[in-house]
C-alpha atoms as a PDB file:
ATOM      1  CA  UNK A   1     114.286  79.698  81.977  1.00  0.00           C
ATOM      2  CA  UNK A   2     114.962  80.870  78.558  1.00  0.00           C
ATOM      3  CA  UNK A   3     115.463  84.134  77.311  1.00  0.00           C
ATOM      4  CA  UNK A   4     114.513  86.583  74.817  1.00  0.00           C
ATOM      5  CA  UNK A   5     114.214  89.670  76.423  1.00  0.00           C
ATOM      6  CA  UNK A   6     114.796  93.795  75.100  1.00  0.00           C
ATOM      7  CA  UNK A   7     116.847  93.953  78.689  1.00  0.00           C
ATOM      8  CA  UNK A   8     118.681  91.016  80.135  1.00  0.00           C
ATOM      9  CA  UNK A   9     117.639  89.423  83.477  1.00  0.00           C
ATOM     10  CA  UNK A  10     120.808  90.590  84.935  1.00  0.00           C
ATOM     11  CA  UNK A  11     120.485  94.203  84.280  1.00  0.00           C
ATOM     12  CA  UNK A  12     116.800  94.036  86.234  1.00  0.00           C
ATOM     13  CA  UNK A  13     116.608  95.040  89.492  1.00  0.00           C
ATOM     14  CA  UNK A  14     118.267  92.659  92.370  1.00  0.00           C
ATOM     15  CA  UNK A  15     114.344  92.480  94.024  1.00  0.00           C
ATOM     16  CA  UNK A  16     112.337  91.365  90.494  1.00  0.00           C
ATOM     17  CA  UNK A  17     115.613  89.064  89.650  1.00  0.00           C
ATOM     18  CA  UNK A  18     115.790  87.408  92.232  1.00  0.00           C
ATOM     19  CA  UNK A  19     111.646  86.841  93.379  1.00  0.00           C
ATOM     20  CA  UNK A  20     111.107  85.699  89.911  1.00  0.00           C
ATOM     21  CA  UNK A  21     113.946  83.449  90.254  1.00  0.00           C
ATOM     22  CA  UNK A  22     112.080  81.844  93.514  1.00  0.00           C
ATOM     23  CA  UNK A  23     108.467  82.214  92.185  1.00  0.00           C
ATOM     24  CA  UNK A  24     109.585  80.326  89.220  1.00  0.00           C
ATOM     25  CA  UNK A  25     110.671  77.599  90.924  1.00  0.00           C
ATOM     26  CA  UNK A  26     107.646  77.897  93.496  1.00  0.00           C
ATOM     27  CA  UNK A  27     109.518  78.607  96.743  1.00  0.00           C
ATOM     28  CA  UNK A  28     107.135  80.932  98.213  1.00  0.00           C
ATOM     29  CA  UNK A  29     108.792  81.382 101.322  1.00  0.00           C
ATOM     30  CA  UNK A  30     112.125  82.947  99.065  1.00  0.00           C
ATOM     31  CA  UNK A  31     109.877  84.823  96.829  1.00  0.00           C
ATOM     32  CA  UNK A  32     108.107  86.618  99.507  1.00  0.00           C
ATOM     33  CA  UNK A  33     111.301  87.652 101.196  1.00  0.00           C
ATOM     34  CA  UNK A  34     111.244  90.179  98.552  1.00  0.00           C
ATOM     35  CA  UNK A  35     108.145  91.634  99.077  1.00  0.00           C
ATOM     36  CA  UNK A  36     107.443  94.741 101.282  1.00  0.00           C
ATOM     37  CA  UNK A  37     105.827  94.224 104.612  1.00  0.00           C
ATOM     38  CA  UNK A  38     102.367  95.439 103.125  1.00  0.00           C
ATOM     39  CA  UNK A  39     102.693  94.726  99.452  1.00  0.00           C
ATOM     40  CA  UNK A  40     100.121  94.386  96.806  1.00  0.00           C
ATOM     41  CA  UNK A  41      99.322  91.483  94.124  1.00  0.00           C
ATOM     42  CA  UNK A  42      96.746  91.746  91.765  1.00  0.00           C
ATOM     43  CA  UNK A  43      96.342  88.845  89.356  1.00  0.00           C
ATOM     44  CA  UNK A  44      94.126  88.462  86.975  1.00  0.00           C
ATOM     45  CA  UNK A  45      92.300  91.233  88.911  1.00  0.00           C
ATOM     46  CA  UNK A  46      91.751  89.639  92.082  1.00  0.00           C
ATOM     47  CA  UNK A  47      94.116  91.798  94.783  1.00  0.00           C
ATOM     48  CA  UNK A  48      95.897  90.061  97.790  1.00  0.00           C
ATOM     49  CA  UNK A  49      97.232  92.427 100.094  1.00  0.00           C
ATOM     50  CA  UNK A  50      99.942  92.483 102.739  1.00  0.00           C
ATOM     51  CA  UNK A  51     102.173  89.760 104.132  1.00  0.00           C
ATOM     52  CA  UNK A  52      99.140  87.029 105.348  1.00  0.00           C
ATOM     53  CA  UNK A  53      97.704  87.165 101.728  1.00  0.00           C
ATOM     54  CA  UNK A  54     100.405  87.199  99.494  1.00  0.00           C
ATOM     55  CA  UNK A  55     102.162  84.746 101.099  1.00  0.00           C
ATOM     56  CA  UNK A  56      99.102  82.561 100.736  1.00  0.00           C
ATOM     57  CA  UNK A  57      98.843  83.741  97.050  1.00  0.00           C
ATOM     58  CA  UNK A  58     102.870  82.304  95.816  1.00  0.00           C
ATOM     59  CA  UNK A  59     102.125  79.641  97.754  1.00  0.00           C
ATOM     60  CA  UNK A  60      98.803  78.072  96.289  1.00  0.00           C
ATOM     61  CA  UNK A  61      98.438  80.641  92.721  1.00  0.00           C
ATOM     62  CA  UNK A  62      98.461  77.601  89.608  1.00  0.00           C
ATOM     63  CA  UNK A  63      99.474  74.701  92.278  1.00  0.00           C
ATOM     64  CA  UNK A  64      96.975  72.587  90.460  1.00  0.00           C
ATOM     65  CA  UNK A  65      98.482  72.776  87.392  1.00  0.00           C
ATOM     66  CA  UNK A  66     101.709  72.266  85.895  1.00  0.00           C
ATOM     67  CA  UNK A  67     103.538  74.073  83.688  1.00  0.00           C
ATOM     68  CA  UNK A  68     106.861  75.594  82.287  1.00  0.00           C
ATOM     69  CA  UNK A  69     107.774  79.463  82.041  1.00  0.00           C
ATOM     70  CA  UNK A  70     109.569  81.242  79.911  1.00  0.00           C
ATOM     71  CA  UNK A  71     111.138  84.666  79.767  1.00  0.00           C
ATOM     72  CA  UNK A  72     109.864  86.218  76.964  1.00  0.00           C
ATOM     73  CA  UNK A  73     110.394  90.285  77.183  1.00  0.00           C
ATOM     74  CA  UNK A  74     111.557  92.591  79.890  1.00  0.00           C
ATOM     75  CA  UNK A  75     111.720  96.152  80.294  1.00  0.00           C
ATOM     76  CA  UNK A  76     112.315  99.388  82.451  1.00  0.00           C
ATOM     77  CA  UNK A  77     109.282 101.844  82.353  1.00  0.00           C
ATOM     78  CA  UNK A  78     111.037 104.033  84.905  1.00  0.00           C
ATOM     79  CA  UNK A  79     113.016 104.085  87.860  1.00  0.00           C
ATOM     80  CA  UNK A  80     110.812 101.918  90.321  1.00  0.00           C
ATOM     81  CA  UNK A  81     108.450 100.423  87.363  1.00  0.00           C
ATOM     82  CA  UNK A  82     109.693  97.182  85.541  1.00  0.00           C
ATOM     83  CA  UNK A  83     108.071  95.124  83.519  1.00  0.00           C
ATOM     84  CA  UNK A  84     109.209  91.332  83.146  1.00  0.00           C
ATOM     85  CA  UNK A  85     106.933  89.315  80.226  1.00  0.00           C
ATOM     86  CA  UNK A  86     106.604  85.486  80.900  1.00  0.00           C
ATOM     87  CA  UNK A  87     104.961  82.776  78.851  1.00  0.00           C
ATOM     88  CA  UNK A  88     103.526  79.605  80.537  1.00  0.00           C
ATOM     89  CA  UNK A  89     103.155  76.588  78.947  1.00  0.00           C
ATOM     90  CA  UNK A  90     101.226  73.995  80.563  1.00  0.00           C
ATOM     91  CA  UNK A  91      98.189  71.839  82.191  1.00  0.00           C
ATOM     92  CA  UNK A  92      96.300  74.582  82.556  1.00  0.00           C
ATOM     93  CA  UNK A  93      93.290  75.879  80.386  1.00  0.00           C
ATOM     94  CA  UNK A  94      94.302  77.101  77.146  1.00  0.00           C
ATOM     95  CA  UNK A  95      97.795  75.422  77.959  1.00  0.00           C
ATOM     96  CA  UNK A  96      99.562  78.762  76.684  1.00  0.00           C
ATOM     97  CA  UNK A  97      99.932  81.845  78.198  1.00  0.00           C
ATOM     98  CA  UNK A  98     101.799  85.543  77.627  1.00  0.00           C
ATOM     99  CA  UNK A  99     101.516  87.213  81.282  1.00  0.00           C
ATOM    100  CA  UNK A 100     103.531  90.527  81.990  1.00  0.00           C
ATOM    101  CA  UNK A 101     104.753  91.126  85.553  1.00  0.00           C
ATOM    102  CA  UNK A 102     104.304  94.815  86.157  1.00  0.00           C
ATOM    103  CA  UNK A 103     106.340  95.270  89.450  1.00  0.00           C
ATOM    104  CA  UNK A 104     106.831  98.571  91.547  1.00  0.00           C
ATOM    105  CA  UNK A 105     109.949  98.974  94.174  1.00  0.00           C
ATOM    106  CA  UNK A 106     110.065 100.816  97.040  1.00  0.00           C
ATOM    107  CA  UNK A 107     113.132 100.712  99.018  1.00  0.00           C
ATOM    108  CA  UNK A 108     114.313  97.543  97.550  1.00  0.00           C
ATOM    109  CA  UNK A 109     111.266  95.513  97.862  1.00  0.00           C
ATOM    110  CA  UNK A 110     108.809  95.069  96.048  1.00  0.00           C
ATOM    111  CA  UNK A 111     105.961  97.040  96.761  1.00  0.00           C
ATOM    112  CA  UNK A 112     103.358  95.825  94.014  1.00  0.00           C
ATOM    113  CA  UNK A 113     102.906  93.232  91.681  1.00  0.00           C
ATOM    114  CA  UNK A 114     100.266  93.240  89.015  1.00  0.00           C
ATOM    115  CA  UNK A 115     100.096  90.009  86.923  1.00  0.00           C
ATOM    116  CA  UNK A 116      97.957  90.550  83.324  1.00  0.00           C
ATOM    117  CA  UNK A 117      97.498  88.985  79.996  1.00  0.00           C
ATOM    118  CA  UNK A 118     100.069  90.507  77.771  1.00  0.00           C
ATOM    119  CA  UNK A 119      98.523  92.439  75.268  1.00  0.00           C
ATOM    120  CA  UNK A 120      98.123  90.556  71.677  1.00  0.00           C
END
């Protein structure tokens, strides 16, 4: 995964660093590890909530397709808000896509993830 980021991957928190590190490479079973017992995802504004559902959601979300992803911005918004920005490239319709990672911690863990189009 390239970079070109305001904050470097290592400065983000241990949690976001190393679940996008998993998701990335589509090892659900790491990914969730870094989730909170009854963590949210919302993507593209459908909502999976607590273990049962967002294990099912890294597992199967864009399995049909494949693609590459990029790191493309990341930032701190405050002390348990980060934001990572990612852009997909792929089989997928439109075959390009800018999606920012809003994550918020709680105790370590993640305790929501809301995936949305990066604003133009």
């Amino acid at each position: 995964m390239t970079q070109h980021t305001d904050l470097p991957s290592d400065l983000l928190p241990p949690a976001v660093r190393r679940f996008l590190g998993a998701h990335i490479v589509r090892d659900a079973d790491t990914a969730s590890s870094f989730l909170a017992e009854d963590a949210v995802i919302v993507d593209q504004d459908e909502t999976f909530r607590g273990r049962e559902e967002t294990d099912a959601f890294l597992r199967d979300a864009g399995s049909e397709f494949e693609y590459t992803t990029e790191q493309i911005g990341a930032h701190r918004v405050d002390d348990t808000h980060w934001v990572v920005t990612v852009r997909l490239e792929g089989t997928f319709p439109g075959g390009v896509a800018e999606l920012d990672y809003r994550f918020a911690l709680r105790d370590d863990l993640i305790a929501e993830l809301v995936i949305a189009n990066h604003p133009a």
